[in-house]
Protein backbone atom coordinates (compact mmCIF):
# COMPACT_ATOMS: atom_id res chain seq x y z
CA UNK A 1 84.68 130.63 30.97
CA UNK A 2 83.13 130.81 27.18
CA UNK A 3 82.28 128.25 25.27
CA UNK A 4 84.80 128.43 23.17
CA UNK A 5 87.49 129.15 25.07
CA UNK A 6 86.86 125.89 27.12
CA UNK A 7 86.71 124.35 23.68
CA UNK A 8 89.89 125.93 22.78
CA UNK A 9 91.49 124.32 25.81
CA UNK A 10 89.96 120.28 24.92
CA UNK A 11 91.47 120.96 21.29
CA UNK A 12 94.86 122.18 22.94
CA UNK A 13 95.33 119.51 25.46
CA UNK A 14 93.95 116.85 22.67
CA UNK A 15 96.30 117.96 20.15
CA UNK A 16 99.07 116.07 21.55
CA UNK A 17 98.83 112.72 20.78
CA UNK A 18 99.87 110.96 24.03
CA UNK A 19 97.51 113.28 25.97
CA UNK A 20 94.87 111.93 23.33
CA UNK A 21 95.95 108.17 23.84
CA UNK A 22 95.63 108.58 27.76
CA UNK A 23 91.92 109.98 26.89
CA UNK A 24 91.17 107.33 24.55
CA UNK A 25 92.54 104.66 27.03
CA UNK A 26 90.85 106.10 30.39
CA UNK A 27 87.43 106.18 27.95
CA UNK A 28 87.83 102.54 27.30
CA UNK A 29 89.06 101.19 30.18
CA UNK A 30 87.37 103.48 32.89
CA UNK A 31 89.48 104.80 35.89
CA UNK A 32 92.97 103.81 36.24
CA UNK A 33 95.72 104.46 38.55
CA UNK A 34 99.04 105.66 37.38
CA UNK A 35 100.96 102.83 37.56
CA UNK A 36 97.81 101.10 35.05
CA UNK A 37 98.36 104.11 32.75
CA UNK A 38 102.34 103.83 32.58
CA UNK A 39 102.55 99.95 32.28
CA UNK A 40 102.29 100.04 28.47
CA UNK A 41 103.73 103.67 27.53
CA UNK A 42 107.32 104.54 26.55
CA UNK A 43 107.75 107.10 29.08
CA UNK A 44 108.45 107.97 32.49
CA UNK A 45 105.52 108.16 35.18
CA UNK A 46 106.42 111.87 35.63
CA UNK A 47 105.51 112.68 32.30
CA UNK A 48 102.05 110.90 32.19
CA UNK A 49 101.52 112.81 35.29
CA UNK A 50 102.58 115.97 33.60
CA UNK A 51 99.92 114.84 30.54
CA UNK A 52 96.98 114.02 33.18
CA UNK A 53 97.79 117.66 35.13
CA UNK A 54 97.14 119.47 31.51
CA UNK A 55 94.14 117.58 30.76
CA UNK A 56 93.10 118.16 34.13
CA UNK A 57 93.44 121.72 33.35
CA UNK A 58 91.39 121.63 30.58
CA UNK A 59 88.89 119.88 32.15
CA UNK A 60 89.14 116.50 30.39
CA UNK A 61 90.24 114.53 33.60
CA UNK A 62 89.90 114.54 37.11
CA UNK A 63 91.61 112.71 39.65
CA UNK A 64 90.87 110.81 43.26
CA UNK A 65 92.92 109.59 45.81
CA UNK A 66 92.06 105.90 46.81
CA UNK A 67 94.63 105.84 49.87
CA UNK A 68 97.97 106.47 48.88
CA UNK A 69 97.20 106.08 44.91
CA UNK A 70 95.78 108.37 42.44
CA UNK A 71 92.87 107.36 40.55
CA UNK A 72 92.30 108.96 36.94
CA UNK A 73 89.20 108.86 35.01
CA UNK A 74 87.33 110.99 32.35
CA UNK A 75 85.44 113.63 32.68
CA UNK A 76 82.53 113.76 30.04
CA UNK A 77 81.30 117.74 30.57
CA UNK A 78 84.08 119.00 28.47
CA UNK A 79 84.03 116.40 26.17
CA UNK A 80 80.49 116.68 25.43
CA UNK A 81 81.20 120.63 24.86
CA UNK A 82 83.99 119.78 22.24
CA UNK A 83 81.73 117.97 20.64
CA UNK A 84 78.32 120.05 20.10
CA UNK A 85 81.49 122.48 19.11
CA UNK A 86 82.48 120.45 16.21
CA UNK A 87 78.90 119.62 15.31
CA UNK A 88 78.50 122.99 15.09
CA UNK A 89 81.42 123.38 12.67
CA UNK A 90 79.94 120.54 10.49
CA UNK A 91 76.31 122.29 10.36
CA UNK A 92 78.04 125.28 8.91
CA UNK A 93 80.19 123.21 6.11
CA UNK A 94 76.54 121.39 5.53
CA UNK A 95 75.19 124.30 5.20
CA UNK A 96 77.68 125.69 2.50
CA UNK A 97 78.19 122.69 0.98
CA UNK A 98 74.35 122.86 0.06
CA UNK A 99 74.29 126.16 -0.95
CA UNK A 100 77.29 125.31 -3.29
CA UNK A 101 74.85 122.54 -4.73
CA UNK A 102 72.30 124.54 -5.60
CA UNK A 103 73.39 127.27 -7.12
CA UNK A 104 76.00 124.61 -9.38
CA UNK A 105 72.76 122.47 -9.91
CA UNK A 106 71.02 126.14 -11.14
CA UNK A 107 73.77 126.46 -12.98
CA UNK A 108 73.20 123.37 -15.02
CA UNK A 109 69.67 123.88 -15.47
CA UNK A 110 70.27 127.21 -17.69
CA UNK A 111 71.41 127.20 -21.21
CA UNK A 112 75.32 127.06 -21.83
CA UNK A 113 75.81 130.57 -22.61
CA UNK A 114 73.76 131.56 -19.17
CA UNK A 115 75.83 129.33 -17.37
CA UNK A 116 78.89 131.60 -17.97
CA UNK A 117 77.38 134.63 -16.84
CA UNK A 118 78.13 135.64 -13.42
């Protein structure tokens, strides 16, 4: 899989913001079963499971069995891909936003009836 479609994916499952709570929660509190996930959300145990399979899918989460429970905790890879992904993105607005500065900061420099000429 590309890149960017794996980023694609992280963005997808992330977008929904109970699917980025149960990231943000597994991140700071390490693995968790799904009864620890569901003790302080406002819905059912089915649907965090449903939330944990997608970001499964997208490769944000894995799970382990310890006996009978299952045991959910982050998986960085795809995380870590997002991000280079974004700092990508920022490079490029750096990058313009420079180029923007100079040539307004050029701009300035010339006389006032330069200035207007494109």
């Amino acid at each position: 899989m590309s890149a960017m479609r794996e980023s694609v994916q992280v963005f997808a499952a992330l977008g929904e913001p109970t699917r980025l709570a149960l990231v943000m929660r597994l991140r700071a509190e390490g693995p968790c079963s799904i009864s620890r996930l569901t003790d302080r959300v406002p819905i059912s145990r089915q649907a965090v499971t449903r939330h944990l399979r997608v970001l499964s899918g997208a490769g944000l989460v894995r799970e382990t069995r310890s006996g009978r429970e299952s045991i959910w905790e982050v998986g960085p890879a795809r995380l870590d891909a997002a991000i280079r992904c974004l700092e990508e993105i920022a490079a490029g607005w750096d990058s313009a936003l420079s180029g923007l500065k100079q040539r307004l900061e050029s701009r300035s420099e010339a006389s006032p009836l330069e200035s207007w000429a494109l």
